[in-house]
C-alpha atoms as a PDB file:
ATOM      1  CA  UNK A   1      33.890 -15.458  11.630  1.00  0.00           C
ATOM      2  CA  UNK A   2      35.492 -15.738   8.617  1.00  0.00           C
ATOM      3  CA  UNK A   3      36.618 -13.122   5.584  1.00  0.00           C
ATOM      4  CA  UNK A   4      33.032 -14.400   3.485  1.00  0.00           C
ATOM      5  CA  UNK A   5      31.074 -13.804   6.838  1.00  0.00           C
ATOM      6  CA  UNK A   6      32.772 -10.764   7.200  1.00  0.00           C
ATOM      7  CA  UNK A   7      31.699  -9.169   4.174  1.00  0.00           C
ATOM      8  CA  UNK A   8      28.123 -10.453   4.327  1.00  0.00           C
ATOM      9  CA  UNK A   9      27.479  -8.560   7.635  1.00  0.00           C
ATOM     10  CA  UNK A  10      29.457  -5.220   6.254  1.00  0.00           C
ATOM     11  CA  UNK A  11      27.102  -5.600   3.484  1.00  0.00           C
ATOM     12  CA  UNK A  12      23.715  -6.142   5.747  1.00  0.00           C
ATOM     13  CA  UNK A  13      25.233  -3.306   7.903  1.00  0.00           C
ATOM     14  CA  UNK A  14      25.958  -0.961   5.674  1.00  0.00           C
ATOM     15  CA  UNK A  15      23.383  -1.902   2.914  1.00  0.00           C
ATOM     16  CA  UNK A  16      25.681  -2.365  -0.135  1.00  0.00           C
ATOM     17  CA  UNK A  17      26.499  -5.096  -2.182  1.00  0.00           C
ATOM     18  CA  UNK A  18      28.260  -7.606  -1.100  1.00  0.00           C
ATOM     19  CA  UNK A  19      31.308  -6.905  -4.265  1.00  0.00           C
ATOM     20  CA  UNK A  20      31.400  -3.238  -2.534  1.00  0.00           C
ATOM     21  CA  UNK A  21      31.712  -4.653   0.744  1.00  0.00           C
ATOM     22  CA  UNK A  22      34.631  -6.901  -0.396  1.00  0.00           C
ATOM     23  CA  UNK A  23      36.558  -4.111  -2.060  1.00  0.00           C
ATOM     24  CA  UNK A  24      36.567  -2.282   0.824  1.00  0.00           C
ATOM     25  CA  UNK A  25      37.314  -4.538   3.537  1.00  0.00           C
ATOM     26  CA  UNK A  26      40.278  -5.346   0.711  1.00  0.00           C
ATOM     27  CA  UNK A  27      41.009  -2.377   0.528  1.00  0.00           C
ATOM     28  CA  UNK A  28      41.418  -2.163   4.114  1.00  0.00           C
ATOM     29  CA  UNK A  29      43.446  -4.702   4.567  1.00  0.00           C
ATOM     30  CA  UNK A  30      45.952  -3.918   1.619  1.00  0.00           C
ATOM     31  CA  UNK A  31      46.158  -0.223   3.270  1.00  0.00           C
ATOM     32  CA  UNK A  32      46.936  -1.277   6.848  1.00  0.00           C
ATOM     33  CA  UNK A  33      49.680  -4.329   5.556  1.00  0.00           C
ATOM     34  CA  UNK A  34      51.212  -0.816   3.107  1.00  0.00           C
ATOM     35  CA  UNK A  35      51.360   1.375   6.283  1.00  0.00           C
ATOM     36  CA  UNK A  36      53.086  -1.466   8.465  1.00  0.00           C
ATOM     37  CA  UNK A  37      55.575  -2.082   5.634  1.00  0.00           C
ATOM     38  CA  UNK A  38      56.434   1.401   6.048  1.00  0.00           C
ATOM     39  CA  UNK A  39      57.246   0.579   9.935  1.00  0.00           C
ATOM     40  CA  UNK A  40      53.874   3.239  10.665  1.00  0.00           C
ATOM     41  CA  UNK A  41      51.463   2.327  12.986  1.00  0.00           C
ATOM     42  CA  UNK A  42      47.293   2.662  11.793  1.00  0.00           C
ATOM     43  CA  UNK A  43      45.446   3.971  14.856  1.00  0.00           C
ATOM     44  CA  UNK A  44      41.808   3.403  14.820  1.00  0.00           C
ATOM     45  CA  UNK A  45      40.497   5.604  17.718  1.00  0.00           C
ATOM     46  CA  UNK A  46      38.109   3.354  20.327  1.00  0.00           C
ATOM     47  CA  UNK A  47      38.826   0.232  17.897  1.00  0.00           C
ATOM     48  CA  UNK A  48      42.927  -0.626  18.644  1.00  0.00           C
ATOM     49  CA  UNK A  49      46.001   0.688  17.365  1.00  0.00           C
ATOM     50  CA  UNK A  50      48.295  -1.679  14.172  1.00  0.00           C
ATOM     51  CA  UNK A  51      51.884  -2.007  14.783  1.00  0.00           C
ATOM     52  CA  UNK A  52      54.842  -3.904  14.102  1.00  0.00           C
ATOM     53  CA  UNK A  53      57.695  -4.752  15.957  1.00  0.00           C
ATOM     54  CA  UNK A  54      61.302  -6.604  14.842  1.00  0.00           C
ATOM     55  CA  UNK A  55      61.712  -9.831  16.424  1.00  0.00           C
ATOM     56  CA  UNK A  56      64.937 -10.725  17.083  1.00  0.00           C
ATOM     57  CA  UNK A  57      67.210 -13.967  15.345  1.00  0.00           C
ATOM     58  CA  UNK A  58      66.790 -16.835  17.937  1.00  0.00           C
ATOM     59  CA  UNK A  59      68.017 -20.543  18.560  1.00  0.00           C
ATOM     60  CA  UNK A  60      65.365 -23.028  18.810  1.00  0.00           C
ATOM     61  CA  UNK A  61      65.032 -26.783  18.494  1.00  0.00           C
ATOM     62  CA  UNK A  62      63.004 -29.451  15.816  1.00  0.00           C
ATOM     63  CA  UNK A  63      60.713 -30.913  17.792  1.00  0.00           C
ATOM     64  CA  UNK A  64      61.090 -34.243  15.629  1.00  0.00           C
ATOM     65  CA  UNK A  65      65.252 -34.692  15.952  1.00  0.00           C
ATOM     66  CA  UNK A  66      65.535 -32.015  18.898  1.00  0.00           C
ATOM     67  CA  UNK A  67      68.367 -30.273  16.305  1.00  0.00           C
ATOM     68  CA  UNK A  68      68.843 -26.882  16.942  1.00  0.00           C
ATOM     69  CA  UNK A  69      67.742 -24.790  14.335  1.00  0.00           C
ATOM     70  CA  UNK A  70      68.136 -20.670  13.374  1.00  0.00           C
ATOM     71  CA  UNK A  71      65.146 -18.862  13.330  1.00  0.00           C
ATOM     72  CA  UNK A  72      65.582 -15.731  11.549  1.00  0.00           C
ATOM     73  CA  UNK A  73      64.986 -11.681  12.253  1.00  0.00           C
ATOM     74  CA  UNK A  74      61.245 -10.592  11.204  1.00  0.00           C
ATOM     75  CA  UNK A  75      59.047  -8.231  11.933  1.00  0.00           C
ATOM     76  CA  UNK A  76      55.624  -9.303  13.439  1.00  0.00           C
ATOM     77  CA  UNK A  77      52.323  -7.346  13.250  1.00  0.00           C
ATOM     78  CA  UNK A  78      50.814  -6.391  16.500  1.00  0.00           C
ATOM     79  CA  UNK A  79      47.542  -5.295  17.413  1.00  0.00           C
ATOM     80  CA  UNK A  80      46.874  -3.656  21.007  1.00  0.00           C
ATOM     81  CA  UNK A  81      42.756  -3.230  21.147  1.00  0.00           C
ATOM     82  CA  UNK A  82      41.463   0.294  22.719  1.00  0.00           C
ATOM     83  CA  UNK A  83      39.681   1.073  25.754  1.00  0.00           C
ATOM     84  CA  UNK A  84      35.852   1.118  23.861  1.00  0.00           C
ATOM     85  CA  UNK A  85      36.707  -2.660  22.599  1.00  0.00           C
ATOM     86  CA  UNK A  86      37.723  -3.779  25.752  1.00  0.00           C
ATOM     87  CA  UNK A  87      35.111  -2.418  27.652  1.00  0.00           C
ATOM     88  CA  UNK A  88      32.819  -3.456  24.996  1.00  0.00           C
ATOM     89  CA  UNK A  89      33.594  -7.347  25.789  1.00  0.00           C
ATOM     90  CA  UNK A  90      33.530  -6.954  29.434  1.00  0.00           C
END
């Protein structure tokens, strides 16, 4: 499923238009990337739990010339699902 997809089936879900239902899942998205910026995790209860976590500088090597290259310190977003979407898939 992609974002369009998306917001057609919030839309058909929720019965709104389908401009409401793409400010809000925008609006979704631009509060959870805020909160992670702010190194705060966004806990959605039965749904998962939004984190991010610093990745340490490593060595690795160009596939191409087999040089090794620096990759650099980031911080990754994680996502750990909860116990209703896991038992909802199984």
């Amino acid at each position: 499923m992609n974002k369009q997809e998306l917001i057609d089936a919030i839309a058909n879900e929720v019965d709104v238009t389908k401009a409401t239902a793409a400010a809000c899942l925008d609006a979704l998205i631009n509060i959870v990337t805020r909160t992670l910026k702010k190194k705060q995790d966004v806990r959605l209860v039965g749904f998962g739990t939004f984190t991010s976590a610093k990745r340490k500088a490593t060595t690795g090597r160009n596939p191409q010339t087999g040089e090794a290259i620096k990759i650099p310190a980031s911080v990754q977003p994680k996502f750990k699902p909860g116990k209703a979407l896991k038992d909802a898939l199984n």
